[in-house]
C-alpha atoms as a PDB file:
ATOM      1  CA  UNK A   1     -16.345 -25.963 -63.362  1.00  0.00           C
ATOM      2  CA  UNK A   2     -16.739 -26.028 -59.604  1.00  0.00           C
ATOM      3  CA  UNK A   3     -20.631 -25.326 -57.813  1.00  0.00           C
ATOM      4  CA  UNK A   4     -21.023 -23.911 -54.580  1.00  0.00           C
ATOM      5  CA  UNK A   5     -24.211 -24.994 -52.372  1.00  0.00           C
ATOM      6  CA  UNK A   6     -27.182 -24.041 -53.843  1.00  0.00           C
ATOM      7  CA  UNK A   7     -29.564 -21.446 -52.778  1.00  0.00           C
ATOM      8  CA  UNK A   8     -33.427 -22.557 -52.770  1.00  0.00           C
ATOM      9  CA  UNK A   9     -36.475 -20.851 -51.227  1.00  0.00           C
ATOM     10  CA  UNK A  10     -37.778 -21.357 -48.229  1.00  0.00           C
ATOM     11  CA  UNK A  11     -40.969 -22.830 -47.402  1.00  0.00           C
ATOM     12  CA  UNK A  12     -43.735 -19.789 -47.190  1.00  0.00           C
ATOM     13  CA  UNK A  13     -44.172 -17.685 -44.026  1.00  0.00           C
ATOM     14  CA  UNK A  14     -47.003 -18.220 -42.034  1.00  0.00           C
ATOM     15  CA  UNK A  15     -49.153 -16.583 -39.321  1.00  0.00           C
ATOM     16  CA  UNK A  16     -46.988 -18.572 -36.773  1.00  0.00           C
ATOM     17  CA  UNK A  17     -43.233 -17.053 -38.249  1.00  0.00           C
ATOM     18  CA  UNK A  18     -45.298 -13.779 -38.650  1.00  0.00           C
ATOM     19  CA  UNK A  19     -46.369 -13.135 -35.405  1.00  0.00           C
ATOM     20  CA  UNK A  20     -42.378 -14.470 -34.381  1.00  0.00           C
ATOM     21  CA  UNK A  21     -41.445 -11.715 -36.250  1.00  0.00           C
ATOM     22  CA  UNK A  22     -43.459  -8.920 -35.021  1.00  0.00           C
ATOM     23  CA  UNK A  23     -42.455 -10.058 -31.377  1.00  0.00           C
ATOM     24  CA  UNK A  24     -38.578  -9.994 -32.218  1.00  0.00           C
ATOM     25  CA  UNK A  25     -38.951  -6.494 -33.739  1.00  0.00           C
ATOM     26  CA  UNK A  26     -40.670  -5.400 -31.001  1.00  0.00           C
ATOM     27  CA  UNK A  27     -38.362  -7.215 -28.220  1.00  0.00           C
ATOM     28  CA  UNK A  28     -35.524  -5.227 -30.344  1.00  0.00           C
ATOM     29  CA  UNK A  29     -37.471  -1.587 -30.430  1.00  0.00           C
ATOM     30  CA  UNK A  30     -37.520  -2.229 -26.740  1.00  0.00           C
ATOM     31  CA  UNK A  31     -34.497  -3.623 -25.785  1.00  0.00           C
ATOM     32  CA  UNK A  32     -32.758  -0.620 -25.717  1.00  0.00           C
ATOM     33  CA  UNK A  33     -34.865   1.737 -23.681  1.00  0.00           C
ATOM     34  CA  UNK A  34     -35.541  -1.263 -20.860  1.00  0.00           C
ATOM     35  CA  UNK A  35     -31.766  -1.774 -20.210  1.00  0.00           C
ATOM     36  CA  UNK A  36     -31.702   2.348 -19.867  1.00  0.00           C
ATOM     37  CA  UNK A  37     -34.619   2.035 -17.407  1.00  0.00           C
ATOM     38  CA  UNK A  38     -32.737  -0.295 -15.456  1.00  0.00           C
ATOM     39  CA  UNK A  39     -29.412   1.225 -15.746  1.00  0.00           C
ATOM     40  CA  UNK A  40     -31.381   4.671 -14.538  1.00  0.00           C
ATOM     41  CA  UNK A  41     -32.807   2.688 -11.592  1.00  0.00           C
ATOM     42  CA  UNK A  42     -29.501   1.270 -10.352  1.00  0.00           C
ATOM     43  CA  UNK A  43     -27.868   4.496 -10.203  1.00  0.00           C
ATOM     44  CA  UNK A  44     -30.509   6.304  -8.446  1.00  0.00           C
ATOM     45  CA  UNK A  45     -30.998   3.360  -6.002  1.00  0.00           C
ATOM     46  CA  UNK A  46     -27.230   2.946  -4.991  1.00  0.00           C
ATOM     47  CA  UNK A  47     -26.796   6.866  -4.863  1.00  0.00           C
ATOM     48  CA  UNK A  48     -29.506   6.617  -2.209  1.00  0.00           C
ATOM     49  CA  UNK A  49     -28.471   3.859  -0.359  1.00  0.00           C
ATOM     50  CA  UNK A  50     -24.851   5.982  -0.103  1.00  0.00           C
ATOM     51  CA  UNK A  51     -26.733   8.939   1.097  1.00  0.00           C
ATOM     52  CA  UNK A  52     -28.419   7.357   3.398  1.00  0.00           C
ATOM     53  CA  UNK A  53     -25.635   5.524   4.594  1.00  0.00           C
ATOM     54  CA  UNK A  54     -23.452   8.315   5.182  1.00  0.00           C
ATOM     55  CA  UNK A  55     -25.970  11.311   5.928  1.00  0.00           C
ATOM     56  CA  UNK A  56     -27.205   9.149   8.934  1.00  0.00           C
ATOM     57  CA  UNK A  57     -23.679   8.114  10.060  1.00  0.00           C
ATOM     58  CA  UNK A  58     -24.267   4.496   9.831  1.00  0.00           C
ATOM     59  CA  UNK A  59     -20.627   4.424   8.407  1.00  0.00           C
ATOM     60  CA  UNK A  60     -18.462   6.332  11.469  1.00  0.00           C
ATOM     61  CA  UNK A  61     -15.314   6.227  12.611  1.00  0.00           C
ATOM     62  CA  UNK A  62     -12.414   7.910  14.108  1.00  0.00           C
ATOM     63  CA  UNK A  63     -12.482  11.444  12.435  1.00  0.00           C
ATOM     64  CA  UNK A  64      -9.061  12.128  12.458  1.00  0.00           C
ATOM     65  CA  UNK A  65      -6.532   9.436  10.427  1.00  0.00           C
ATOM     66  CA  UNK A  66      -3.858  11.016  11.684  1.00  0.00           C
ATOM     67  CA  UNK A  67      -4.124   9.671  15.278  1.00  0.00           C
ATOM     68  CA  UNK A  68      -3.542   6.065  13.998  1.00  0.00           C
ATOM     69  CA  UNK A  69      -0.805   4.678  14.503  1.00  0.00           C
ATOM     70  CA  UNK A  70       2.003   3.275  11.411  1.00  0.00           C
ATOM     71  CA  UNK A  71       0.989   1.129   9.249  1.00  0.00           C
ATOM     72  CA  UNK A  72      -2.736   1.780   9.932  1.00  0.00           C
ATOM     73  CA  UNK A  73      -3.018   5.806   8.747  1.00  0.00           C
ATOM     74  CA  UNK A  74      -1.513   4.613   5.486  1.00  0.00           C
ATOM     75  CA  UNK A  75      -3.548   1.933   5.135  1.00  0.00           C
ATOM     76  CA  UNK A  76      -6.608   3.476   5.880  1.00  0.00           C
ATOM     77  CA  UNK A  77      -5.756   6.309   3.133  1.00  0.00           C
ATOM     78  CA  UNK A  78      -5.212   3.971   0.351  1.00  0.00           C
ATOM     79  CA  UNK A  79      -8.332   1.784   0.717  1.00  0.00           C
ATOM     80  CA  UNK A  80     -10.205   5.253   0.864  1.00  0.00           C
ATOM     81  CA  UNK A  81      -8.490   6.600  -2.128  1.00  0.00           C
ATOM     82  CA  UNK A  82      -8.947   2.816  -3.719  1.00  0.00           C
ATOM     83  CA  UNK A  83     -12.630   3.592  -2.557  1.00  0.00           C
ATOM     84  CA  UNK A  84     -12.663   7.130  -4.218  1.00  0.00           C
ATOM     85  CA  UNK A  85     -11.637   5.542  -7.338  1.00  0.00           C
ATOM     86  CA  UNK A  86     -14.209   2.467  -7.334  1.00  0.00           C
ATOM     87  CA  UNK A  87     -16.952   5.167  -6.422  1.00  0.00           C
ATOM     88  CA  UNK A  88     -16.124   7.620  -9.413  1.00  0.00           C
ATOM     89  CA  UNK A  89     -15.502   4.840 -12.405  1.00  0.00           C
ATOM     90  CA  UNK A  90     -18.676   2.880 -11.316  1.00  0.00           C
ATOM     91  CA  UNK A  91     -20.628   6.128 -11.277  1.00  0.00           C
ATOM     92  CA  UNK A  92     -19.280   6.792 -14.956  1.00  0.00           C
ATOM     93  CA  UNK A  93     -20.217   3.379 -16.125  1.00  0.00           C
ATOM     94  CA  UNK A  94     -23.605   3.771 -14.866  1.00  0.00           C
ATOM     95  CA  UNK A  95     -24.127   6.997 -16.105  1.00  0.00           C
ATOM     96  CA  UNK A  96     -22.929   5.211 -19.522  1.00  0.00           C
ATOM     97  CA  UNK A  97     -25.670   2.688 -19.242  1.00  0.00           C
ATOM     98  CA  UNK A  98     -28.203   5.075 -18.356  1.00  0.00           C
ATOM     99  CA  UNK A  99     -27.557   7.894 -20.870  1.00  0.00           C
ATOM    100  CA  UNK A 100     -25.259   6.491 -23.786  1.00  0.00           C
ATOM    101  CA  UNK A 101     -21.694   8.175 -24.609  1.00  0.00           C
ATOM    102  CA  UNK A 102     -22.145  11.902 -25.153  1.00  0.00           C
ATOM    103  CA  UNK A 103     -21.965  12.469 -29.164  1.00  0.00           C
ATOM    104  CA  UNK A 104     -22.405  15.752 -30.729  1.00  0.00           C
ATOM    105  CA  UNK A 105     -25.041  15.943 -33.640  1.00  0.00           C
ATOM    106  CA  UNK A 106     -23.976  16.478 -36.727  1.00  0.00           C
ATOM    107  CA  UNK A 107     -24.437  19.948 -38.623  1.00  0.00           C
ATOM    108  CA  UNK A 108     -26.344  18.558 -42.053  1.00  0.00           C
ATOM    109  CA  UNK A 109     -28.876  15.766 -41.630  1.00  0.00           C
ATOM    110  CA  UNK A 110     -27.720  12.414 -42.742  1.00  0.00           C
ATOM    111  CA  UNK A 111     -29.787   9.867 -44.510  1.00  0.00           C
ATOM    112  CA  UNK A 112     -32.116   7.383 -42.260  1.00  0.00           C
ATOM    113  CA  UNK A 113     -30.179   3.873 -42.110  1.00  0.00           C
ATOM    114  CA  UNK A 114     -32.970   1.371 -42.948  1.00  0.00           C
ATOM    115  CA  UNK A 115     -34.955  -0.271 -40.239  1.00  0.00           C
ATOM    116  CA  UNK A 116     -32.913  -3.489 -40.192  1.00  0.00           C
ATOM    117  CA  UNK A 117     -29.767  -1.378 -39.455  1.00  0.00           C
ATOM    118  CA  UNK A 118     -31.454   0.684 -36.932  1.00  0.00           C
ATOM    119  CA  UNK A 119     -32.411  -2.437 -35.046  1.00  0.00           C
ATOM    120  CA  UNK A 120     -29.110  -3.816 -35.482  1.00  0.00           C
ATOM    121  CA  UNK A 121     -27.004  -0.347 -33.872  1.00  0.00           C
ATOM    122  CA  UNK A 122     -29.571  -0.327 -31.404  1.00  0.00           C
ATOM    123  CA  UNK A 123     -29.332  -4.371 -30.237  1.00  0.00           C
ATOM    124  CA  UNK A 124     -24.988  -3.430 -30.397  1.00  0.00           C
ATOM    125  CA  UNK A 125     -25.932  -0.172 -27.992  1.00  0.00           C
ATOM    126  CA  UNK A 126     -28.362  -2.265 -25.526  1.00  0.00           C
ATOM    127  CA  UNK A 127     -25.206  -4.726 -25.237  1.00  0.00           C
ATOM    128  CA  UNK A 128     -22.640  -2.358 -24.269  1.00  0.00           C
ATOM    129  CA  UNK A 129     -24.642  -0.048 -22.360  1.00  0.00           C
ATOM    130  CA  UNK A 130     -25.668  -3.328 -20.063  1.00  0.00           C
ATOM    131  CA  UNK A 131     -21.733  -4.414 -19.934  1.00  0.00           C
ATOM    132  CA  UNK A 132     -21.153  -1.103 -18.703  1.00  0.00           C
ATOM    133  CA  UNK A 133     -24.090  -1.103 -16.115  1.00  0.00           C
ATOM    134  CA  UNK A 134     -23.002  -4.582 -14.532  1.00  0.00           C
ATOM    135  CA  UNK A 135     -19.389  -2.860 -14.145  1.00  0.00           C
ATOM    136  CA  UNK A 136     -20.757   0.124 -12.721  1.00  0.00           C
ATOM    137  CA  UNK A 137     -23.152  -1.820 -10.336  1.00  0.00           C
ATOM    138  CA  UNK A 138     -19.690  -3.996  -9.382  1.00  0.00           C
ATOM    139  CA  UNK A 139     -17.791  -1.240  -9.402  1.00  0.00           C
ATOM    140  CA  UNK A 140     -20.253   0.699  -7.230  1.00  0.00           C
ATOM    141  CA  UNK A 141     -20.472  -1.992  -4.423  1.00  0.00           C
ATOM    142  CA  UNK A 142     -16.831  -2.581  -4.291  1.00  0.00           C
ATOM    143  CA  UNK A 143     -16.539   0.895  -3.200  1.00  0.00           C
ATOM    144  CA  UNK A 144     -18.945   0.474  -0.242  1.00  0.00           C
ATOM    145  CA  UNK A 145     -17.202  -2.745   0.736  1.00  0.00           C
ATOM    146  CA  UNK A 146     -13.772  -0.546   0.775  1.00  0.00           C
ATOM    147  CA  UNK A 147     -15.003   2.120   2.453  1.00  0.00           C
ATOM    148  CA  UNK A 148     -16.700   0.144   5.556  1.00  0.00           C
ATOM    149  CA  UNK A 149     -13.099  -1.441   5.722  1.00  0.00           C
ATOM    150  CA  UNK A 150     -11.497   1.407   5.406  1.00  0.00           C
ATOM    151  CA  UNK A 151     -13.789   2.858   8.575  1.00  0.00           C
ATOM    152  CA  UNK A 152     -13.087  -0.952  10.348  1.00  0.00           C
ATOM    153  CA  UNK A 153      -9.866  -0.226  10.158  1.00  0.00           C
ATOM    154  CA  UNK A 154     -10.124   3.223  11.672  1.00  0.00           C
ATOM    155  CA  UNK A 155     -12.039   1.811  14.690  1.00  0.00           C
ATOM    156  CA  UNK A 156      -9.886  -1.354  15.474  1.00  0.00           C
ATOM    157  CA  UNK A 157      -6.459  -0.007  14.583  1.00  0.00           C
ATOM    158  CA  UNK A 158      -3.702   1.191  16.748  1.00  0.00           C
ATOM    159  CA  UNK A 159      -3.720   4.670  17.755  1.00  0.00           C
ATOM    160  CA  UNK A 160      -0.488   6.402  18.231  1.00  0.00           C
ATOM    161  CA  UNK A 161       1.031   7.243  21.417  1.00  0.00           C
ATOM    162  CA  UNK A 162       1.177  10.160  23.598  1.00  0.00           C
ATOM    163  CA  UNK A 163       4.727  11.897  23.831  1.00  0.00           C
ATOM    164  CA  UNK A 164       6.000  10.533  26.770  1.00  0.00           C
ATOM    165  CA  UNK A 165       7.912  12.759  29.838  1.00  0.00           C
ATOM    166  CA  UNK A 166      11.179  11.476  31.464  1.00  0.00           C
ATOM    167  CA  UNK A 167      12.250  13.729  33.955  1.00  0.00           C
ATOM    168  CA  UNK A 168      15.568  13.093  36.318  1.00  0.00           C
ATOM    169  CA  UNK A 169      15.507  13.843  39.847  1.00  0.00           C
ATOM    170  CA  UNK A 170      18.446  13.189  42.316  1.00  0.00           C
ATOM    171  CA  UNK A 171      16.383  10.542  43.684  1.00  0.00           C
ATOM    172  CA  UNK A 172      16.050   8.767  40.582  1.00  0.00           C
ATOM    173  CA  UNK A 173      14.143   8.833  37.222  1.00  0.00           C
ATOM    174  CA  UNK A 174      10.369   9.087  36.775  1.00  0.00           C
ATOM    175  CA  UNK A 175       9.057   8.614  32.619  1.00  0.00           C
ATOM    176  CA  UNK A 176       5.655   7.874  31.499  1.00  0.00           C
ATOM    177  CA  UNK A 177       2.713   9.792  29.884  1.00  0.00           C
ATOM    178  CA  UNK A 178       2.358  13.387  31.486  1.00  0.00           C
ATOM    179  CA  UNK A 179      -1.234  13.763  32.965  1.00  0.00           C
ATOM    180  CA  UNK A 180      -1.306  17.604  34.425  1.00  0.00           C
ATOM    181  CA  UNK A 181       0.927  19.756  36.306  1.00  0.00           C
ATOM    182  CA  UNK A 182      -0.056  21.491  39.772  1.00  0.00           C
ATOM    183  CA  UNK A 183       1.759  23.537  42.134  1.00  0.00           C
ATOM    184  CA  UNK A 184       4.707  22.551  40.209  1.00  0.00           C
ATOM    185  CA  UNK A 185       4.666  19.189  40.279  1.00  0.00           C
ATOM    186  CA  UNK A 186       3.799  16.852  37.441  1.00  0.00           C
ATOM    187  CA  UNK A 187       1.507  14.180  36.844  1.00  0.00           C
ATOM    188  CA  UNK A 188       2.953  11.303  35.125  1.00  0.00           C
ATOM    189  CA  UNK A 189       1.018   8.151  34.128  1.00  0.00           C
ATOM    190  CA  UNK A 190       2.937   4.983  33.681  1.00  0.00           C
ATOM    191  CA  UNK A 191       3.057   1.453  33.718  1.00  0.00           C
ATOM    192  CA  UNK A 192       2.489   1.341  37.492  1.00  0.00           C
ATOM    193  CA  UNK A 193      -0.043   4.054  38.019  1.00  0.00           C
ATOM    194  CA  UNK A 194       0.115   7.469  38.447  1.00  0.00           C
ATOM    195  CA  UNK A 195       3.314   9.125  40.064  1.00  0.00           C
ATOM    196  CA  UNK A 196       3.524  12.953  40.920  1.00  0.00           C
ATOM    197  CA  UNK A 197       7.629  14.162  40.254  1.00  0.00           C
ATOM    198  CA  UNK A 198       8.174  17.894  42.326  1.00  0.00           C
ATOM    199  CA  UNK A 199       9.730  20.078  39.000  1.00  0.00           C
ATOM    200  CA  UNK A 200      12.005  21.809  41.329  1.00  0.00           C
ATOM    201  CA  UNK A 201      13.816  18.870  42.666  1.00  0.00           C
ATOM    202  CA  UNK A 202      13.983  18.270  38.469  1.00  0.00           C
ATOM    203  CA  UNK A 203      17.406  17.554  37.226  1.00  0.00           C
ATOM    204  CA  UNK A 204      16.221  17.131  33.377  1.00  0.00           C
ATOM    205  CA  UNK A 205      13.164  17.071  31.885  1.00  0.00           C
ATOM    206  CA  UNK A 206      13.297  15.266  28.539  1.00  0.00           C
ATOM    207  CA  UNK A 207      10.544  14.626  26.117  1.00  0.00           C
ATOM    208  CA  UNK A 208      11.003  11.080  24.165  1.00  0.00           C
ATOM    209  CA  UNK A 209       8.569   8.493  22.444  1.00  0.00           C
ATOM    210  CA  UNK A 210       8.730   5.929  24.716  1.00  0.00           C
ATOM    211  CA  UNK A 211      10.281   4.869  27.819  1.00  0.00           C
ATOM    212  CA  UNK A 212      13.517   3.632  28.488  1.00  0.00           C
ATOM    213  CA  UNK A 213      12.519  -0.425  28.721  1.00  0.00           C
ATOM    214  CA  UNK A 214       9.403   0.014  27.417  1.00  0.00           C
ATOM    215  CA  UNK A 215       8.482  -1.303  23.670  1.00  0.00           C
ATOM    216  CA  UNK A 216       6.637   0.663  21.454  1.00  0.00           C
ATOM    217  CA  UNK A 217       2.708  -0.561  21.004  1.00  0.00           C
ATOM    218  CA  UNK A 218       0.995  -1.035  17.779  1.00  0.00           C
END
């Protein structure tokens, strides 16, 4: 015949392990509701530094993507949309944190768990609900960060080109960006200044990316 270990009582509780006890019930009955608070807090706080941030332009830059130059317009649209993305999870984790998962109630009334078990779903609640405000607050943040690079990248990236002109005359040929046209003669700007080409002594007038010779910036 085999014996486990044997079970014996305890010594008796005493005003010292009863007042521990009342405090760790009531750190539990609070738990809960504090990391809400918080989680509430956060959200409202970041939502208002983002409206701030972007009502008062702080964040600015070039207001049309589609002037930059290749790579940088694609670039700029994924670490937006990467942004988007940050911005929209984080928000869901926070409004996790702050509100719980959305449960529907059931129809017929269920019996009360006991106190004990109460304390225990609750303690298992404040733990996730805090995981998922730390992710959201991460989250949250990360989508700032991407979103001021994404607008860095607007201001210091390459812009595309102008269309450039090349127009052949039986003197010679003239290309560079095309500035304004008067009295029939055009306005070119290139590489050595400004140079004005007479349309009717024109023998072609071609429309290209760049200039013959000239490499492509950006």
């Amino acid at each position: 015949m085999t014996t486990g270990p044997r079970l014996t009582p305890g010594r008796p509780a005493v005003a010292a392990d009863r007042a521990a006890a009342r405090r760790m019930r009531q750190a539990l009955t609070e738990e809960l509701p504090k990391v809400r608070e918080a989680a509430l807090a956060w959200r409202n706080g970041l939502a208002g530094l983002f409206v701030g941030l972007l009502g008062f332009g702080l964040v600015k830059g070039r207001t049309d993507v589609g002037k930059l130059a290749s790579p940088h317009d694609a670039l700029v649209g994924g670490v937006l949309l990467l942004s988007l993305v940050c911005g929209a999870v984080g928000a869901l984790y926070l409004l996790r944190a702050a509100h719980g998962m959305p449960v529907a109630a059931p129809l017929v009334p269920e019996p009360g768990p006991s106190t004990a078990a109460r304390y225990a779903g609750d303690h298992v609640e404040a733990g996730r609900a805090l995981r998922a405000m730390r992710r959201g607050v991460v989250l949250t943040m990360a989508c700032g960060a991407l979103l001021v690079a994404g607008v860095a990248f607007t201001w210091y990236g390459s812009a595309k080109e102008n269309p450039r002109l090349l127009v052949k005359t039986p003197a010679g040929t003239e290309c560079g960006e095309p500035r304004h046209t008067e009295h029939g003669v055009v306005v070119l700007k290139t590489d050595t200044g400004e140079t004005r080409v007479s349309l009717a002594d024109a023998t072609a007038v071609i429309p290209v990316e760049t200039c013959p010779g000239t490499a492509q910036d950006g």
